[in-house]
C-alpha atoms as a PDB file:
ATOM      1  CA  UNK A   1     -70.609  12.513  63.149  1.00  0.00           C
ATOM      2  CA  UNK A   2     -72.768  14.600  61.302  1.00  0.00           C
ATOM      3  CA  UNK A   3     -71.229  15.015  58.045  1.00  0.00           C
ATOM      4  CA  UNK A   4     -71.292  11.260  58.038  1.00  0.00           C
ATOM      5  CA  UNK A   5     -74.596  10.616  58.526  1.00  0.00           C
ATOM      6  CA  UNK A   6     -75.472  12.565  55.506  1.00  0.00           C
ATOM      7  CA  UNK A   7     -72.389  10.619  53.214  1.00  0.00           C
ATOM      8  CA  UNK A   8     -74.111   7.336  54.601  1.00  0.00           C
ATOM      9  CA  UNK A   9     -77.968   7.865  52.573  1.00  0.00           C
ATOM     10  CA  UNK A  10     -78.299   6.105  49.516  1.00  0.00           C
ATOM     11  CA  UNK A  11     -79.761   9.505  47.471  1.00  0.00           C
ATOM     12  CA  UNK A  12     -79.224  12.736  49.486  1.00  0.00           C
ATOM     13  CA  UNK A  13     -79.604  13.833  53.106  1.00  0.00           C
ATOM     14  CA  UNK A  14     -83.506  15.748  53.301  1.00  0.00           C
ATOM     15  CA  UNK A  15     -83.384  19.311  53.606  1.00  0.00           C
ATOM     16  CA  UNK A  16     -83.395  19.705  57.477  1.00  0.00           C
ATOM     17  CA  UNK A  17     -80.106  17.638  57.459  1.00  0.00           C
ATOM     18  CA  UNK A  18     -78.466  20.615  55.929  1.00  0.00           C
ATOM     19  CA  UNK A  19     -80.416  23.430  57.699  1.00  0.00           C
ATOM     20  CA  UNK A  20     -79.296  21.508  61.332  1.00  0.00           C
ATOM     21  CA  UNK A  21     -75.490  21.186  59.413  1.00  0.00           C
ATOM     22  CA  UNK A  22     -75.559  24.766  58.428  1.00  0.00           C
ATOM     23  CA  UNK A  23     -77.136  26.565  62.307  1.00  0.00           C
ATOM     24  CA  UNK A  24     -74.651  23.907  63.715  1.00  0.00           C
ATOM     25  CA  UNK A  25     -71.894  25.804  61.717  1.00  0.00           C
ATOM     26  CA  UNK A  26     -73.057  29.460  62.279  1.00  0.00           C
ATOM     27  CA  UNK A  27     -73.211  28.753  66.101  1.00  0.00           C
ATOM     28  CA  UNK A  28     -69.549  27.820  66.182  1.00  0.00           C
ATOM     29  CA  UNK A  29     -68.627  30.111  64.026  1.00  0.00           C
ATOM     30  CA  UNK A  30     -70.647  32.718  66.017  1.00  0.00           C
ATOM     31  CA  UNK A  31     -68.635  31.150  69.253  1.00  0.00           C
ATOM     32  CA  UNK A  32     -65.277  31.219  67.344  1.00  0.00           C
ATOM     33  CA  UNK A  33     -65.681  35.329  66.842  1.00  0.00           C
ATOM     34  CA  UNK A  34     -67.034  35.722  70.518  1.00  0.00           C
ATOM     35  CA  UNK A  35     -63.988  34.524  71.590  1.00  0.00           C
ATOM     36  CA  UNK A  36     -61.944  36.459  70.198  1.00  0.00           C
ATOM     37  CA  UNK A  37     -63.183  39.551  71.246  1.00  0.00           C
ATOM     38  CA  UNK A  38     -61.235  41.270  73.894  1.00  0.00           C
ATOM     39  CA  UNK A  39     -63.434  41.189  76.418  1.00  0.00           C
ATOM     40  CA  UNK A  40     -63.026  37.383  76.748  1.00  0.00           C
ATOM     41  CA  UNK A  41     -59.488  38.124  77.194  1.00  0.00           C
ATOM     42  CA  UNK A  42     -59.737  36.936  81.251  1.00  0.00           C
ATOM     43  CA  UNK A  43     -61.122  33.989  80.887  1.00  0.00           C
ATOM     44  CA  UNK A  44     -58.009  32.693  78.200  1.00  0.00           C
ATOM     45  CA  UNK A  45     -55.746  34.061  80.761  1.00  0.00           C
ATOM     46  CA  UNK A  46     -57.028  32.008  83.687  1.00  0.00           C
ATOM     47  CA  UNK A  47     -55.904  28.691  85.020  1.00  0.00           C
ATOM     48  CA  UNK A  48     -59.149  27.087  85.046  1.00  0.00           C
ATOM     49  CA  UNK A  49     -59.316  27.611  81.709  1.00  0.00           C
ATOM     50  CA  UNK A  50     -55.866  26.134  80.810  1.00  0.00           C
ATOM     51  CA  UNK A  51     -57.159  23.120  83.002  1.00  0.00           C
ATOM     52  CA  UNK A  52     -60.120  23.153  80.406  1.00  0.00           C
ATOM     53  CA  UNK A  53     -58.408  23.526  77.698  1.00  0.00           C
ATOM     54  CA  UNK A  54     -55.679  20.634  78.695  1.00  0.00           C
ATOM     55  CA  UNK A  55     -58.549  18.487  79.634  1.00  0.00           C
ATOM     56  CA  UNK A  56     -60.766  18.410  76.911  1.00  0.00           C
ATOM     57  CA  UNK A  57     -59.518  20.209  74.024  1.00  0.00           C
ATOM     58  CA  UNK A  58     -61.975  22.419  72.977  1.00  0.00           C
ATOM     59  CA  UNK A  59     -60.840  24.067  70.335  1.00  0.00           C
ATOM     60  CA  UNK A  60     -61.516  27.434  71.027  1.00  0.00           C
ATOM     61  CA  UNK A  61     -58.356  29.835  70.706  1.00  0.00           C
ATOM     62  CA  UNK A  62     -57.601  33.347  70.907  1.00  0.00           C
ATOM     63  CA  UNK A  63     -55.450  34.867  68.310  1.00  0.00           C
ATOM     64  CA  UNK A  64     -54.440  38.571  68.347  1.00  0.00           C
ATOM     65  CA  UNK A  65     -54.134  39.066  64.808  1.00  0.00           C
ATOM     66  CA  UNK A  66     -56.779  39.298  62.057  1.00  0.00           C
ATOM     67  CA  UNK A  67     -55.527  37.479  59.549  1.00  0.00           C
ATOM     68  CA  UNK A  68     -54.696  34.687  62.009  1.00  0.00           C
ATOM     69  CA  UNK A  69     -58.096  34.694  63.201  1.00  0.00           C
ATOM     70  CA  UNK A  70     -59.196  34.506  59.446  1.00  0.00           C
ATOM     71  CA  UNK A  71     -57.345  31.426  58.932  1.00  0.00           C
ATOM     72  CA  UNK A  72     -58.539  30.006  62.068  1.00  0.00           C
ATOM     73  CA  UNK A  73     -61.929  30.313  60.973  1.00  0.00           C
ATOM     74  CA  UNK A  74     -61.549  29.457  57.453  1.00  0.00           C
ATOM     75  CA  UNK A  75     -62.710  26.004  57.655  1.00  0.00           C
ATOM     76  CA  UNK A  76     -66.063  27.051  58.804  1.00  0.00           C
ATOM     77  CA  UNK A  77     -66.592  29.893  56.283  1.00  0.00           C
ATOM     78  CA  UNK A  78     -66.200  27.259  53.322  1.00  0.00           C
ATOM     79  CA  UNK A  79     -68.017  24.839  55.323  1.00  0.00           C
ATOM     80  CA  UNK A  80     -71.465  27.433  55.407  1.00  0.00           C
ATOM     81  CA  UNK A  81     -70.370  28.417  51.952  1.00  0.00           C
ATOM     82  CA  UNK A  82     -70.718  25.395  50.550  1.00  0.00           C
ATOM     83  CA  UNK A  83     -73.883  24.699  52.277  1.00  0.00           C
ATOM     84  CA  UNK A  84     -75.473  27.691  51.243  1.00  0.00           C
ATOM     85  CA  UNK A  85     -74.371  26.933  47.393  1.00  0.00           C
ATOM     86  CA  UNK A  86     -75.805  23.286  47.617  1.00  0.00           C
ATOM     87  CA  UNK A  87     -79.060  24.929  48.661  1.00  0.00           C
ATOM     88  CA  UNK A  88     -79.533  27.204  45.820  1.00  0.00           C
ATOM     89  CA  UNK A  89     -78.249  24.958  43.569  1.00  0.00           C
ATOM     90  CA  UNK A  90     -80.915  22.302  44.607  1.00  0.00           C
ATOM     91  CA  UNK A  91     -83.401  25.034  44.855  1.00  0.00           C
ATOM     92  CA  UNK A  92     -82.697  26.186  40.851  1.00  0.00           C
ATOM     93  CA  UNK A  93     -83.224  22.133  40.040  1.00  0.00           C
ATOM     94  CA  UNK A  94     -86.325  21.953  41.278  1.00  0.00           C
ATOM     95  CA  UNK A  95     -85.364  19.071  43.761  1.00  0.00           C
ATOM     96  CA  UNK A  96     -84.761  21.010  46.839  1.00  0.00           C
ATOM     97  CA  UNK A  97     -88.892  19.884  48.447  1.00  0.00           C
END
């Protein structure tokens, strides 16, 4: 809903549209790691959480290896990337105030 907002303005989305898009994007990203640390291990293991999980699909999975993990989060990482290249790119034009 987000992204769209900012593909609906005539010019470009203000500045705070991106800062909100890019802490939006470090928190899950942030959520995505913390979750696949071992000490979280229970909690995937439990029932309740397969109820959660079957319920409402929240996209939070734990994969054992690293490079699966990498492409897990891989969307996110270009995602901030991005963001943070749009920023200093506006920022060298002069148009990012």
């Amino acid at each position: 809903m987000g992204f769209g907002w900012g593909l609906t303005n005539e010019t470009r989305p203000m500045k705070e549209y991106w800062r909100i898009i890019r802490l939006y994007t470090t928190f899950l990203l942030l959520a995505k790691f913390i979750f696949n640390m071992a000490i979280m291990e229970p909690l995937v293991k439990s029932s309740t959480y397969a109820k959660v999980q079957g319920f409402g699909k929240l996209g939070f999975f734990d994969y054992p290896g690293l490079l699966d993990m990498l492409k897990y989060m891989s969307p996110e990482i270009i995602i901030i990337s991005l963001i943070m290249l749009n920023e200093i790119k506006l920022k060298l034009c002069g148009i990012y105030f």
